[in-house]
PDB file of N, CA and C in Angstrom:
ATOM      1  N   UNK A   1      97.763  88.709  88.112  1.00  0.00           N
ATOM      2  CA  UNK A   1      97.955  89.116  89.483  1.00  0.00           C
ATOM      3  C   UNK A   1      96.910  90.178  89.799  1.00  0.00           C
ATOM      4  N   UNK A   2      96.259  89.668  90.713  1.00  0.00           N
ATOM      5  CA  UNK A   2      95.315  91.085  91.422  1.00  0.00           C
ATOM      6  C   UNK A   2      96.302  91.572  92.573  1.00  0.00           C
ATOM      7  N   UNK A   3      96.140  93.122  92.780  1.00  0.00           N
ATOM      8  CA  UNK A   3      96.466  94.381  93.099  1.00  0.00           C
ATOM      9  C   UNK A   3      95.179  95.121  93.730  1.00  0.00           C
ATOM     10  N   UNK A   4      95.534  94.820  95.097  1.00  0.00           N
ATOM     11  CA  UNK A   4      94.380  96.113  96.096  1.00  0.00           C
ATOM     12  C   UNK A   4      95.077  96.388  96.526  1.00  0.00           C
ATOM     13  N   UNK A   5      95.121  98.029  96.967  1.00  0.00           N
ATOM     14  CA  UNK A   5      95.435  99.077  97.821  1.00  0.00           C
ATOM     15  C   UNK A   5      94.566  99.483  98.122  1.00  0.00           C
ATOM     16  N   UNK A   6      94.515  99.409  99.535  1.00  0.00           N
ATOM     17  CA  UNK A   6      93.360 100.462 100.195  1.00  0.00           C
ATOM     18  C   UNK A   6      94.157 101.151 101.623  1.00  0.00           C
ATOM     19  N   UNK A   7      94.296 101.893 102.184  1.00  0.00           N
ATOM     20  CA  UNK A   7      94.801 102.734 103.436  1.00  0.00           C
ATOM     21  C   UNK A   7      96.502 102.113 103.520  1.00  0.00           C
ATOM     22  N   UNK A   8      96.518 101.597 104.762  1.00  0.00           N
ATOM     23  CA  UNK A   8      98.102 100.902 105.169  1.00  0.00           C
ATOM     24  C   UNK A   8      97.833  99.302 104.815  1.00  0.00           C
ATOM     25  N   UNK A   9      97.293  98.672 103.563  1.00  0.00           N
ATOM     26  CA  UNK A   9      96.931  97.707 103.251  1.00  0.00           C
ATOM     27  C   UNK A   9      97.060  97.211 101.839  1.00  0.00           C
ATOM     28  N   UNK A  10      98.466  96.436 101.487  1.00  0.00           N
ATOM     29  CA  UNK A  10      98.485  95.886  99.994  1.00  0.00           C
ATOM     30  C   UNK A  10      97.746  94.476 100.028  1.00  0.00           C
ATOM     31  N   UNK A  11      97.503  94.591  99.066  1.00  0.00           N
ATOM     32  CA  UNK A  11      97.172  92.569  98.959  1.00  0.00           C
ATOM     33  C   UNK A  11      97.602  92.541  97.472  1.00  0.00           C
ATOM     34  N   UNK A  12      98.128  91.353  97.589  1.00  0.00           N
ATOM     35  CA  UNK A  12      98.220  90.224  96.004  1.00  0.00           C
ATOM     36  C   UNK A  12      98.010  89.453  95.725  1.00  0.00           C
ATOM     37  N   UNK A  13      97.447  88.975  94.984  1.00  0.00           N
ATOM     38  CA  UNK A  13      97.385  88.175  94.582  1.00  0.00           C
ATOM     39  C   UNK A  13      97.413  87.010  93.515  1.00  0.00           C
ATOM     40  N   UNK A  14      97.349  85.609  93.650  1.00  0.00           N
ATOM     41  CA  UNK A  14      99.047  85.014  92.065  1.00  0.00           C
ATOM     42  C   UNK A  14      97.829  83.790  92.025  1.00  0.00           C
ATOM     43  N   UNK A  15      97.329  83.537  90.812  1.00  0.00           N
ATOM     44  CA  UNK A  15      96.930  81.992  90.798  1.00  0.00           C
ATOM     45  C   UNK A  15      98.140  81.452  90.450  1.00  0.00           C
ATOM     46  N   UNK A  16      97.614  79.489  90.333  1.00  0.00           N
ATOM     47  CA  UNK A  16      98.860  79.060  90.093  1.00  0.00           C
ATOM     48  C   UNK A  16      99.439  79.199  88.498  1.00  0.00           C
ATOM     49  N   UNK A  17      98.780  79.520  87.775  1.00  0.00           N
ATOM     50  CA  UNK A  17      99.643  79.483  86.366  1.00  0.00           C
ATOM     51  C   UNK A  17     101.041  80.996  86.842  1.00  0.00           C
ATOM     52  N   UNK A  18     100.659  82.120  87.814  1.00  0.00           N
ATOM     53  CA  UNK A  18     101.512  83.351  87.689  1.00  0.00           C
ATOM     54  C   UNK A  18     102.564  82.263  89.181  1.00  0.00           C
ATOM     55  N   UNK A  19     101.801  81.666  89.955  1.00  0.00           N
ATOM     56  CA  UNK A  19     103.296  81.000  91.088  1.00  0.00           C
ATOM     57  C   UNK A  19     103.932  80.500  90.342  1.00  0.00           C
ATOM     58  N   UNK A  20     103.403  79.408  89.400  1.00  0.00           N
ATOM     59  CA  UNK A  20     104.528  78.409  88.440  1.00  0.00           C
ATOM     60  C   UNK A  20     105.786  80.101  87.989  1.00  0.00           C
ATOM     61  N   UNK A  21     105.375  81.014  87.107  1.00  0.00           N
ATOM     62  CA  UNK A  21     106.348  81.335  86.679  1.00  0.00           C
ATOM     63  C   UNK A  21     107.145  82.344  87.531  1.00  0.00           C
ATOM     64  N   UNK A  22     106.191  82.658  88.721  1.00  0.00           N
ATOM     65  CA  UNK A  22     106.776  83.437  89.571  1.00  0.00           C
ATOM     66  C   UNK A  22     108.481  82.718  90.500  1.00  0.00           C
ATOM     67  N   UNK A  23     107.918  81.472  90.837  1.00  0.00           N
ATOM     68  CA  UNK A  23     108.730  80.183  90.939  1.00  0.00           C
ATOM     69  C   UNK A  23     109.844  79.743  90.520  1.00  0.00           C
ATOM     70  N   UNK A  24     109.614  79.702  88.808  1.00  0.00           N
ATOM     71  CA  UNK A  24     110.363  80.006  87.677  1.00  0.00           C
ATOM     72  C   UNK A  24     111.439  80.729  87.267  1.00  0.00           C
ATOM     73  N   UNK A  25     111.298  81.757  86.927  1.00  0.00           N
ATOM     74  CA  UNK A  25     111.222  82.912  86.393  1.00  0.00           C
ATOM     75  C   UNK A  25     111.697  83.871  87.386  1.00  0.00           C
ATOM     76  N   UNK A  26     111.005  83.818  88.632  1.00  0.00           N
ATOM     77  CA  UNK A  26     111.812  84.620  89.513  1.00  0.00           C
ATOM     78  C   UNK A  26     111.281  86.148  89.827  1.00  0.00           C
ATOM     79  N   UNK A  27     110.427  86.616  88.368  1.00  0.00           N
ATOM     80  CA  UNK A  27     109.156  87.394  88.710  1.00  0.00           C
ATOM     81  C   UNK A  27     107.440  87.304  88.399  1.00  0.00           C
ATOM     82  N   UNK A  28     106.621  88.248  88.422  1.00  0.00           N
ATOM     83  CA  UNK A  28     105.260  88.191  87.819  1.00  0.00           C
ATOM     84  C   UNK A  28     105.072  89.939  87.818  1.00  0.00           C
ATOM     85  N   UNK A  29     104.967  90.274  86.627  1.00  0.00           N
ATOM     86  CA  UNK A  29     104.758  91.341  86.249  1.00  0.00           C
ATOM     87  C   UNK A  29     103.456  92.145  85.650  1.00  0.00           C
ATOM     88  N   UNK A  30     102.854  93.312  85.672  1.00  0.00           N
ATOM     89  CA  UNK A  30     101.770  93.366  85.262  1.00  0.00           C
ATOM     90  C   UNK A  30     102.127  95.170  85.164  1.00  0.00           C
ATOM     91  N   UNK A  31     101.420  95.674  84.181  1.00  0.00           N
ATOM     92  CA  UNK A  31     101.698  97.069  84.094  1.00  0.00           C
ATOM     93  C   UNK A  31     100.196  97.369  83.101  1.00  0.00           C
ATOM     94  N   UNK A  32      99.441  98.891  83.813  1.00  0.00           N
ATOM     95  CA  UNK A  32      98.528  99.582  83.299  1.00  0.00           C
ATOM     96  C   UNK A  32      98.962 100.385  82.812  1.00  0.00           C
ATOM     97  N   UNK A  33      98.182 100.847  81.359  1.00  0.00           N
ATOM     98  CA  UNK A  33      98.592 101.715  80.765  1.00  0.00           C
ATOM     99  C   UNK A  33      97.501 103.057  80.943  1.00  0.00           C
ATOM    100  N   UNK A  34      98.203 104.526  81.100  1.00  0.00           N
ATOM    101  CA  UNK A  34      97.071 105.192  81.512  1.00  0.00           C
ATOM    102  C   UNK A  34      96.595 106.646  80.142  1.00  0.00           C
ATOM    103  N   UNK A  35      97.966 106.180  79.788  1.00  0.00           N
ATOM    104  CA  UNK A  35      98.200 106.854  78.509  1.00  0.00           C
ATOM    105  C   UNK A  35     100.098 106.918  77.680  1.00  0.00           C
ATOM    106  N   UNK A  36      99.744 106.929  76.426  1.00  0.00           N
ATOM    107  CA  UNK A  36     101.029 106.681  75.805  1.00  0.00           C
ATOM    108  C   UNK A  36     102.022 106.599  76.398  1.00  0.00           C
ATOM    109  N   UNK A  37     102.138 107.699  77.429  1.00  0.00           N
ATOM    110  CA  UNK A  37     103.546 107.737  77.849  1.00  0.00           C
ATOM    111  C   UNK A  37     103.302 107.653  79.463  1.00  0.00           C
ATOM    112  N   UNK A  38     102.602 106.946  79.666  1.00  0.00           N
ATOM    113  CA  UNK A  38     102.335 107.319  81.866  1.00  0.00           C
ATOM    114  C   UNK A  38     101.699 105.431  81.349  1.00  0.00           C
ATOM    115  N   UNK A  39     102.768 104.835  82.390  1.00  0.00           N
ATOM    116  CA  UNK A  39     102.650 103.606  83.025  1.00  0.00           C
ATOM    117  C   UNK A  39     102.795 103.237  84.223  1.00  0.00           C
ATOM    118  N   UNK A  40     102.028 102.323  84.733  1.00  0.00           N
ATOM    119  CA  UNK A  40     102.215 102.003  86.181  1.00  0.00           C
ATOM    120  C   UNK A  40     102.477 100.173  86.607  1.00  0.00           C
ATOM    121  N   UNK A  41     103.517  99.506  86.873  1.00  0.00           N
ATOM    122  CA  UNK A  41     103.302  98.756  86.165  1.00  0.00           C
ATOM    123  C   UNK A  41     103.919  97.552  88.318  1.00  0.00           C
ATOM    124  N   UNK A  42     102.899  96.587  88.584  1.00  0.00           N
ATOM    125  CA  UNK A  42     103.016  95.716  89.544  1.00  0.00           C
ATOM    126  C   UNK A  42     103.921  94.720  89.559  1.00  0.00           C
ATOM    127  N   UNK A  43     105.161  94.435  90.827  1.00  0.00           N
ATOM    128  CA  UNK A  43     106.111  92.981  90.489  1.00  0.00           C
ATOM    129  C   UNK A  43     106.159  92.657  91.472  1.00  0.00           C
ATOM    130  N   UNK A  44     106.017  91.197  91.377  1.00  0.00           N
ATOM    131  CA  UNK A  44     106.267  89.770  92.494  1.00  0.00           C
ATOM    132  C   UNK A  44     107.286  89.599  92.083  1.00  0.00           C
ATOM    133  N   UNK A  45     108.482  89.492  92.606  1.00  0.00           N
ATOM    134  CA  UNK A  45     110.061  88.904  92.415  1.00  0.00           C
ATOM    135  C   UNK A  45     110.186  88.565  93.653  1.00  0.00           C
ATOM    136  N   UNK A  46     111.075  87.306  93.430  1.00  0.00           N
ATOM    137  CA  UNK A  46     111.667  86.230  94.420  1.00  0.00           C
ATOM    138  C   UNK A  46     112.966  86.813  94.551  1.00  0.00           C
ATOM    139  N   UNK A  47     113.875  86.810  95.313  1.00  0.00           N
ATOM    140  CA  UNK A  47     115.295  86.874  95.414  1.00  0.00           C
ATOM    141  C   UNK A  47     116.083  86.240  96.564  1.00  0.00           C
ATOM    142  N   UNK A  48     117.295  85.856  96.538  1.00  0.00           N
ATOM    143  CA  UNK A  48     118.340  85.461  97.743  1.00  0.00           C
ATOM    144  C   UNK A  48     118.294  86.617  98.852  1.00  0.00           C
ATOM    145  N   UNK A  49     117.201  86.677  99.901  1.00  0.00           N
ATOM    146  CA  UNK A  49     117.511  88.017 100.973  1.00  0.00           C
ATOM    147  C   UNK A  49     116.767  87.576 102.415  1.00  0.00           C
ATOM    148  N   UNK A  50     117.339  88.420 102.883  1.00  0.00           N
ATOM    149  CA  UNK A  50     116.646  87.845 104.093  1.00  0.00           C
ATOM    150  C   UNK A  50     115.353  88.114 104.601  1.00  0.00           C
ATOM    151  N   UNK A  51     114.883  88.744 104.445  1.00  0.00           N
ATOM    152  CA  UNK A  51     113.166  89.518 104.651  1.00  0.00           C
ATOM    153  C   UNK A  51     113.065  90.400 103.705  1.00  0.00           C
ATOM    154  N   UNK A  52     111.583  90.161 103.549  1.00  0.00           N
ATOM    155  CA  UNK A  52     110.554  90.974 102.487  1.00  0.00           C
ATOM    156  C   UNK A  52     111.408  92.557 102.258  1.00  0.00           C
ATOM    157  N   UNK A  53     110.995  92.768 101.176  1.00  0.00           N
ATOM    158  CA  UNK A  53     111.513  94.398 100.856  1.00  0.00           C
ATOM    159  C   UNK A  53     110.216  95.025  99.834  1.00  0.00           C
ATOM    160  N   UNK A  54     110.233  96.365  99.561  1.00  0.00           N
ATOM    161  CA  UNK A  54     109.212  97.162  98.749  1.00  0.00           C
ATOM    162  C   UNK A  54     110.538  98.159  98.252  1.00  0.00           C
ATOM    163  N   UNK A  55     109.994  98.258  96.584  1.00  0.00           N
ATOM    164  CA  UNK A  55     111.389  98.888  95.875  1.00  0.00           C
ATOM    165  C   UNK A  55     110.248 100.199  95.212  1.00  0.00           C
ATOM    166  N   UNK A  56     110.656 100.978  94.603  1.00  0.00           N
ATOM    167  CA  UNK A  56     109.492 101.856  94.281  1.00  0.00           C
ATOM    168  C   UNK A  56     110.563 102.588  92.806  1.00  0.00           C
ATOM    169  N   UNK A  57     110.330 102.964  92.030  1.00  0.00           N
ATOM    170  CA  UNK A  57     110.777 103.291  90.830  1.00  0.00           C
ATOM    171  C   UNK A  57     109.582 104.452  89.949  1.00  0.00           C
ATOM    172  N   UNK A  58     110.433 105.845  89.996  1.00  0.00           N
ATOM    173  CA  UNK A  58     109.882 106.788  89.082  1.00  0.00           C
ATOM    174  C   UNK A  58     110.317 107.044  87.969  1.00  0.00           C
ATOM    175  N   UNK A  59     109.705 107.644  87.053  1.00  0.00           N
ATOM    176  CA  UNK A  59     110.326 107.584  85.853  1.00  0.00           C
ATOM    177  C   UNK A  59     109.591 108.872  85.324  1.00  0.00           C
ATOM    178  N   UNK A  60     110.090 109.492  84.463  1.00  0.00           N
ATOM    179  CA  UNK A  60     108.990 110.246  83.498  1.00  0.00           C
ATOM    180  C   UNK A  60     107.969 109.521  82.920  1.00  0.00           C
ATOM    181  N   UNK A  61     108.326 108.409  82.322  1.00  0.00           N
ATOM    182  CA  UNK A  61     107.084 107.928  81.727  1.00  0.00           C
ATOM    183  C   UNK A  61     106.411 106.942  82.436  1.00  0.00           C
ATOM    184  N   UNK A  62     106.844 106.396  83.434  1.00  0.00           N
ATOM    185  CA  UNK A  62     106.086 105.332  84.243  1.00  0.00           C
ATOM    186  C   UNK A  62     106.540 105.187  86.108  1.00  0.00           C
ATOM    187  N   UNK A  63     105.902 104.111  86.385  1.00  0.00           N
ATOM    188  CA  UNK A  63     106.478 104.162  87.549  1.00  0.00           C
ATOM    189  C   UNK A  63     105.905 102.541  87.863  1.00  0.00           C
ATOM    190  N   UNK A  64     107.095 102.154  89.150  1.00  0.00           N
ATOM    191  CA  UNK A  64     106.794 100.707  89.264  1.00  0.00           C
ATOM    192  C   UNK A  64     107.197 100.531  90.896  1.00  0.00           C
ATOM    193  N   UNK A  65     105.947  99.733  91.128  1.00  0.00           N
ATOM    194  CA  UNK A  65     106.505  99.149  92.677  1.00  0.00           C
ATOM    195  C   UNK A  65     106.729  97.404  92.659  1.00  0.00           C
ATOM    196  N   UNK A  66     107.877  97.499  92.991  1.00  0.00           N
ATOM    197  CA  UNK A  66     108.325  95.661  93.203  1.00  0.00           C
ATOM    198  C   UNK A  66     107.743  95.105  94.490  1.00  0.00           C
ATOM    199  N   UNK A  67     107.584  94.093  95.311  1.00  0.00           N
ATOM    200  CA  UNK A  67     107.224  93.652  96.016  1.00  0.00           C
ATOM    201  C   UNK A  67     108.285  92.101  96.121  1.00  0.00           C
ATOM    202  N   UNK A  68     109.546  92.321  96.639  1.00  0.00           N
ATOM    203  CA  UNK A  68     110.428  90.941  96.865  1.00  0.00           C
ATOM    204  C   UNK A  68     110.481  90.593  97.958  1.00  0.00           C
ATOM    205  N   UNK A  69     110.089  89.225  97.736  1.00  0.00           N
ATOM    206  CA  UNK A  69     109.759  88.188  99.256  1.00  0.00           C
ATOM    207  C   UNK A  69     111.789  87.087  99.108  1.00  0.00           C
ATOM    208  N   UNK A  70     111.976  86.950  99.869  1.00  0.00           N
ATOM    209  CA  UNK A  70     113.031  85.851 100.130  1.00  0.00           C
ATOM    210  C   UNK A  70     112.237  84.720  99.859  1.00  0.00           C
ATOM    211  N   UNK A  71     113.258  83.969  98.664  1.00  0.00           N
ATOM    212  CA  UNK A  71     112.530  82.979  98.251  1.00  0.00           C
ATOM    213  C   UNK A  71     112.476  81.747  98.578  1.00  0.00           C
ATOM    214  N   UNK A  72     113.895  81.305  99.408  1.00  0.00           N
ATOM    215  CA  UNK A  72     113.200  80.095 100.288  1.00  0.00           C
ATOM    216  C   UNK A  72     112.034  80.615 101.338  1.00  0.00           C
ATOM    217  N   UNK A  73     111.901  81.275 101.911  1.00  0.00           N
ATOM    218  CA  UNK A  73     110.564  81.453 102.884  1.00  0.00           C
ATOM    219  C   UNK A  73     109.390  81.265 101.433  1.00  0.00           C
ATOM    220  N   UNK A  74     109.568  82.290 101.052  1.00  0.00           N
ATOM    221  CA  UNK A  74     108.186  82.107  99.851  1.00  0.00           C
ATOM    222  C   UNK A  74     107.860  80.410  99.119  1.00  0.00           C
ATOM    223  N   UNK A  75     109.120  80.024  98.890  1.00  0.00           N
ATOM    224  CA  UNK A  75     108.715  78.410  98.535  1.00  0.00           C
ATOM    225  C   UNK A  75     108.457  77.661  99.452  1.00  0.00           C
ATOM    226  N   UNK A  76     108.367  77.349 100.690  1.00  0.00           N
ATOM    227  CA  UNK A  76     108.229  76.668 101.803  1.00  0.00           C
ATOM    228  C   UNK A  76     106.823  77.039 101.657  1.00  0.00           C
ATOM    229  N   UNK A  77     106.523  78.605 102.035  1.00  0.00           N
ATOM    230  CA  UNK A  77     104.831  78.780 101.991  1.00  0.00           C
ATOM    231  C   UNK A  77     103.621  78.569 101.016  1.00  0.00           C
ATOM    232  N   UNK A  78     104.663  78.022  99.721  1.00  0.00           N
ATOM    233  CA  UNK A  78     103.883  77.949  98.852  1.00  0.00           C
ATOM    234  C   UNK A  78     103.583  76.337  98.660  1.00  0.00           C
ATOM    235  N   UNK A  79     105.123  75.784  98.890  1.00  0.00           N
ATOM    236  CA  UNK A  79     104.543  74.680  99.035  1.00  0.00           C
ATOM    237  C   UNK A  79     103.472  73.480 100.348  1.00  0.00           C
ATOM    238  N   UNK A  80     103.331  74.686 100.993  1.00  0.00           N
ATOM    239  CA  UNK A  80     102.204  74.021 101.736  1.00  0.00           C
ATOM    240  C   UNK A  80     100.444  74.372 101.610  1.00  0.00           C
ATOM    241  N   UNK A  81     100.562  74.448 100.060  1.00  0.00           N
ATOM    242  CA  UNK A  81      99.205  75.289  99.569  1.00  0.00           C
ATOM    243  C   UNK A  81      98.486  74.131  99.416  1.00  0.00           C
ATOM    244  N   UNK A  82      96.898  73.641  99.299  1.00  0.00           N
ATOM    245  CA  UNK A  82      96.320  75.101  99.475  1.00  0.00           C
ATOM    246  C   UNK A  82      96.384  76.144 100.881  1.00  0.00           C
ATOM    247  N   UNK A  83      96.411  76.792 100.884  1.00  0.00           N
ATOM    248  CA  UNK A  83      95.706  77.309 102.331  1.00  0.00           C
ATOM    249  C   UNK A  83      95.707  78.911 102.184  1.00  0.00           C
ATOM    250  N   UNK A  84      94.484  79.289 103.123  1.00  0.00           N
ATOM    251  CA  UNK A  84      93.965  80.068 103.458  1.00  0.00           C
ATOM    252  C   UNK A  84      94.744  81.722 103.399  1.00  0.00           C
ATOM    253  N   UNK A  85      95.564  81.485 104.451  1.00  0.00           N
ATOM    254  CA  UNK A  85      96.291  82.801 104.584  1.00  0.00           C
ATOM    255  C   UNK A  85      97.055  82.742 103.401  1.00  0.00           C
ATOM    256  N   UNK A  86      98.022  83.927 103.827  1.00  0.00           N
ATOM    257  CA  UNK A  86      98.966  84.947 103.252  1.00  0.00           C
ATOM    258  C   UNK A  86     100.318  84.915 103.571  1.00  0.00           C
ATOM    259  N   UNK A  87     101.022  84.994 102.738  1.00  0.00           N
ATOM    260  CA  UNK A  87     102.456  85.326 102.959  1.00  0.00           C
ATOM    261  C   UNK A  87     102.604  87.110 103.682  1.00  0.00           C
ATOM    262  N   UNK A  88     102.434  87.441 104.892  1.00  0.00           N
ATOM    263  CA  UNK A  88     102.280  88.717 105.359  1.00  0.00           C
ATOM    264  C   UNK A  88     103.710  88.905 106.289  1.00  0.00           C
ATOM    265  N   UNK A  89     103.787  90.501 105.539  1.00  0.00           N
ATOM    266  CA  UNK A  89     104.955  91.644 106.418  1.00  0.00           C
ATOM    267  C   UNK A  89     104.277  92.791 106.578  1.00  0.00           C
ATOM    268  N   UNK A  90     105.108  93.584 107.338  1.00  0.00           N
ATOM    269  CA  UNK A  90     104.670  94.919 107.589  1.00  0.00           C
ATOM    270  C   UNK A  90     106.036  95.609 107.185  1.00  0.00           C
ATOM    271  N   UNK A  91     106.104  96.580 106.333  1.00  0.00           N
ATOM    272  CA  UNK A  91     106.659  97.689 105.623  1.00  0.00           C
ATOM    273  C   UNK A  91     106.887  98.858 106.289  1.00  0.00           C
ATOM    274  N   UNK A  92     107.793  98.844 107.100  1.00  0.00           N
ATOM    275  CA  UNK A  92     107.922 100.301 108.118  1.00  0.00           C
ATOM    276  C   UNK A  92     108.415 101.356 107.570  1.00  0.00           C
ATOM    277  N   UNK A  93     107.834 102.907 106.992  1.00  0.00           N
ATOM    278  CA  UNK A  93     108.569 103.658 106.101  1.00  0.00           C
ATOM    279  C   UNK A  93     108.753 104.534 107.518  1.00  0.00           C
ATOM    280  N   UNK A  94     109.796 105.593 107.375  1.00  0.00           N
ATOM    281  CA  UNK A  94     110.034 106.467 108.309  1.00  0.00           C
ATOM    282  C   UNK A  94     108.801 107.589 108.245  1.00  0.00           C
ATOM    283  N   UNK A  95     108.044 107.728 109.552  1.00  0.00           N
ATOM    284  CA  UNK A  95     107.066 108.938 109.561  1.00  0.00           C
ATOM    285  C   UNK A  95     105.612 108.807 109.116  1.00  0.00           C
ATOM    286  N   UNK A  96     105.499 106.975 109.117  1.00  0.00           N
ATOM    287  CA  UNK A  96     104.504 106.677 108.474  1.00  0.00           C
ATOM    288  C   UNK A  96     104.043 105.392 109.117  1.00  0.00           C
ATOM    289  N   UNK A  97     102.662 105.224 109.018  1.00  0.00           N
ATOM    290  CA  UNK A  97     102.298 104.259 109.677  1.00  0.00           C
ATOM    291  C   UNK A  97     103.015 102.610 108.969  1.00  0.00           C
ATOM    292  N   UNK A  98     103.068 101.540 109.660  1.00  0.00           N
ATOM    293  CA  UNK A  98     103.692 100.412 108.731  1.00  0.00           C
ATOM    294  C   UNK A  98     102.543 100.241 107.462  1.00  0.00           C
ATOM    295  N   UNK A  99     102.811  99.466 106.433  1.00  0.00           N
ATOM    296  CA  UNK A  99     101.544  99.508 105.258  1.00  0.00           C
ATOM    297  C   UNK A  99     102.492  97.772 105.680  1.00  0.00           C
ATOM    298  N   UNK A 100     101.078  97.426 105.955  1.00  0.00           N
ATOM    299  CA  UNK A 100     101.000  95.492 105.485  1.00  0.00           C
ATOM    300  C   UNK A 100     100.615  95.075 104.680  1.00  0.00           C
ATOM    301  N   UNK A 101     101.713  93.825 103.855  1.00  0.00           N
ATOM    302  CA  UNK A 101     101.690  93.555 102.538  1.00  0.00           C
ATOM    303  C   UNK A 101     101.344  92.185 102.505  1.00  0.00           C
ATOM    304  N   UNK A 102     100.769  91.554 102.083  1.00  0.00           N
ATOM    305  CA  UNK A 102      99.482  90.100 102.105  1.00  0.00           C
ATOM    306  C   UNK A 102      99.845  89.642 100.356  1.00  0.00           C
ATOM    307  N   UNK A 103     100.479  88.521 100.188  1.00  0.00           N
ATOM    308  CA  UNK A 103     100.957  87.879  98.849  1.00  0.00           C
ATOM    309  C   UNK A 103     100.120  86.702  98.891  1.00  0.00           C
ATOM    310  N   UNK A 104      98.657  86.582  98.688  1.00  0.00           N
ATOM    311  CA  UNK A 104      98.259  85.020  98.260  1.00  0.00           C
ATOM    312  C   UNK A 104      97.530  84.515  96.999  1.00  0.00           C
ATOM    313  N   UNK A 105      98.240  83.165  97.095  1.00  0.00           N
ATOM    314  CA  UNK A 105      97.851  82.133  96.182  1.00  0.00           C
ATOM    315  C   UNK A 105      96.746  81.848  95.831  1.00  0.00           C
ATOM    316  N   UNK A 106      95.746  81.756  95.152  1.00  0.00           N
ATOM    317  CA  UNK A 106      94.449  81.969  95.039  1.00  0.00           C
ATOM    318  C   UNK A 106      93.359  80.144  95.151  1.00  0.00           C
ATOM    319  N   UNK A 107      93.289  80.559  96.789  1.00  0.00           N
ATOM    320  CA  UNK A 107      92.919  78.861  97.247  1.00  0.00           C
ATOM    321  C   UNK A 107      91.790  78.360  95.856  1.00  0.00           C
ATOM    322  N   UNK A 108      90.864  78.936  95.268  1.00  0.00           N
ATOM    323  CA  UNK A 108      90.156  78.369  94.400  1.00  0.00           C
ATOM    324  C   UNK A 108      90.963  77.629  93.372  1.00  0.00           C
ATOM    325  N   UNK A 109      91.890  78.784  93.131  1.00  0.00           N
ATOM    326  CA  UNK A 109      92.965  78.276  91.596  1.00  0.00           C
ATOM    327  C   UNK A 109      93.291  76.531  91.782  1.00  0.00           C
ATOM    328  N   UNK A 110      94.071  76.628  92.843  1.00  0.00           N
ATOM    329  CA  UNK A 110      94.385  75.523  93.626  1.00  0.00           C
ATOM    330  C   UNK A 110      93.630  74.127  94.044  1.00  0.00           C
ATOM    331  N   UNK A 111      92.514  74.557  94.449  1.00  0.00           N
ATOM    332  CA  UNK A 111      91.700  73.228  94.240  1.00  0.00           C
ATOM    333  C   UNK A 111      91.198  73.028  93.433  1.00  0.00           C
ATOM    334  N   UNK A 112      91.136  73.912  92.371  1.00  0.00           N
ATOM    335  CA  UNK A 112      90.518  73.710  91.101  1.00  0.00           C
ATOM    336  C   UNK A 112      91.352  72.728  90.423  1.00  0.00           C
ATOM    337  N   UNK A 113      92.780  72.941  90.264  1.00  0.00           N
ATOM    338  CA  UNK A 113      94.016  72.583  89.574  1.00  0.00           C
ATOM    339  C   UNK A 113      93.957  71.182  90.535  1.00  0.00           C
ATOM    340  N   UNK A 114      93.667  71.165  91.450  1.00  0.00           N
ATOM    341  CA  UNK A 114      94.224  69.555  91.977  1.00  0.00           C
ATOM    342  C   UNK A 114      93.222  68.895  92.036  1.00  0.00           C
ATOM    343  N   UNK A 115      91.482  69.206  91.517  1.00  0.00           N
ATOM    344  CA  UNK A 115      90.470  68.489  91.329  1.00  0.00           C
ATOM    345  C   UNK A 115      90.299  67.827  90.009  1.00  0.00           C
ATOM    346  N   UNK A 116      91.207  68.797  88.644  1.00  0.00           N
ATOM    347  CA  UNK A 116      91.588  68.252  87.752  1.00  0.00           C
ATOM    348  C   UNK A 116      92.230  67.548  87.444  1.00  0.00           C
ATOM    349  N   UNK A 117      93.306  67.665  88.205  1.00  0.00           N
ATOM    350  CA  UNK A 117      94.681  66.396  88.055  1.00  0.00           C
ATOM    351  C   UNK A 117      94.037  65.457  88.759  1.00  0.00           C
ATOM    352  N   UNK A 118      93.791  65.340  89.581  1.00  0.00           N
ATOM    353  CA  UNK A 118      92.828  63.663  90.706  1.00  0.00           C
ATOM    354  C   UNK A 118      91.748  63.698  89.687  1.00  0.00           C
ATOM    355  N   UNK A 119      90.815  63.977  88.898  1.00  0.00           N
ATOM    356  CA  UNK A 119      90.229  63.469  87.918  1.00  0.00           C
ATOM    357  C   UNK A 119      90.370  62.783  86.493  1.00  0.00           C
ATOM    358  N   UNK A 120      91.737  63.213  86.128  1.00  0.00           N
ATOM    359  CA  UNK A 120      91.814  62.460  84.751  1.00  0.00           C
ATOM    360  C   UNK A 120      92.779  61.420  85.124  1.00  0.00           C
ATOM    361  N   UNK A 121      92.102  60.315  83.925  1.00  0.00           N
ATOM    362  CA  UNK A 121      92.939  58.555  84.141  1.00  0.00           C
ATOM    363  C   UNK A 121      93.973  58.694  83.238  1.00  0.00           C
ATOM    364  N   UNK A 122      94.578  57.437  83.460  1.00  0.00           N
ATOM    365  CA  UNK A 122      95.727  57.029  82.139  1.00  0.00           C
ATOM    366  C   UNK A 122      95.577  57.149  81.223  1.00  0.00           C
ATOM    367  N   UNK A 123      94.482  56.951  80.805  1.00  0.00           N
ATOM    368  CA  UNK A 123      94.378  56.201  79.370  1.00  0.00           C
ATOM    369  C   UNK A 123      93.720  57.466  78.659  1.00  0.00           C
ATOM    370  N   UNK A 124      93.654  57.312  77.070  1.00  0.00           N
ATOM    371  CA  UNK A 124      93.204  58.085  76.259  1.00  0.00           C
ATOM    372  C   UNK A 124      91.824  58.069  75.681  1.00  0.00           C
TER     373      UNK A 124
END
């Protein structure tokens, strides 16, 4: 999963081997280590809800931001891939500008993966 932050602006992004298990599985996880005990660690989770949410988690030794989309909306959008855009919300915190959050599928991954499958035959 790629991870940009820049101003009021997340992006993510999932090829398809992290949608399959995101799909799956239900998350996609990723965590930097910055030293022994200080982690920071990124999650795509699906859940039963009605609109997007941002969860945020401190810890002494680490810290984690979730990113959960409602997962029939997220499977509907995924299954009309490839394409271009983004699964996009805007994140309204109190006293703060909204930060818009952009979840996409990585169109290369995608035609890559379906130029391979339409290329190989039956046979061995």
């Amino acid at each position: 999963m790629k991870f940009q932050l820049c101003a009021q602006r997340m992006r993510l992004r999932i090829d398809e081997t992290e949608l399959d298990r995101l799909l799956h599985e239900g998350v996609v996880e990723e965590t930097t280590v910055f030293a022994p005990e200080q982690r920071y660690s990124r999650r795509l989770r699906l859940d039963e809800i009605d609109g997007p949410e941002l969860r945020s988690e401190l810890r002494p030794a680490d810290a984690a931001l979730t990113v959960v989309l409602p997962r029939s909306q997220f499977e509907a959008f995924a299954a009309a891939r490839p394409r271009r855009d983004g699964f996009e919300f805007e994140w309204q915190a109190v006293g703060a500008d909204p930060l818009r959050v952009v979840v996409e599928i990585d169109v290369r991954d995608s035609h890559r993966q379906a130029r391979s499958g339409a290329g190989r035959s039956g046979s061995i």
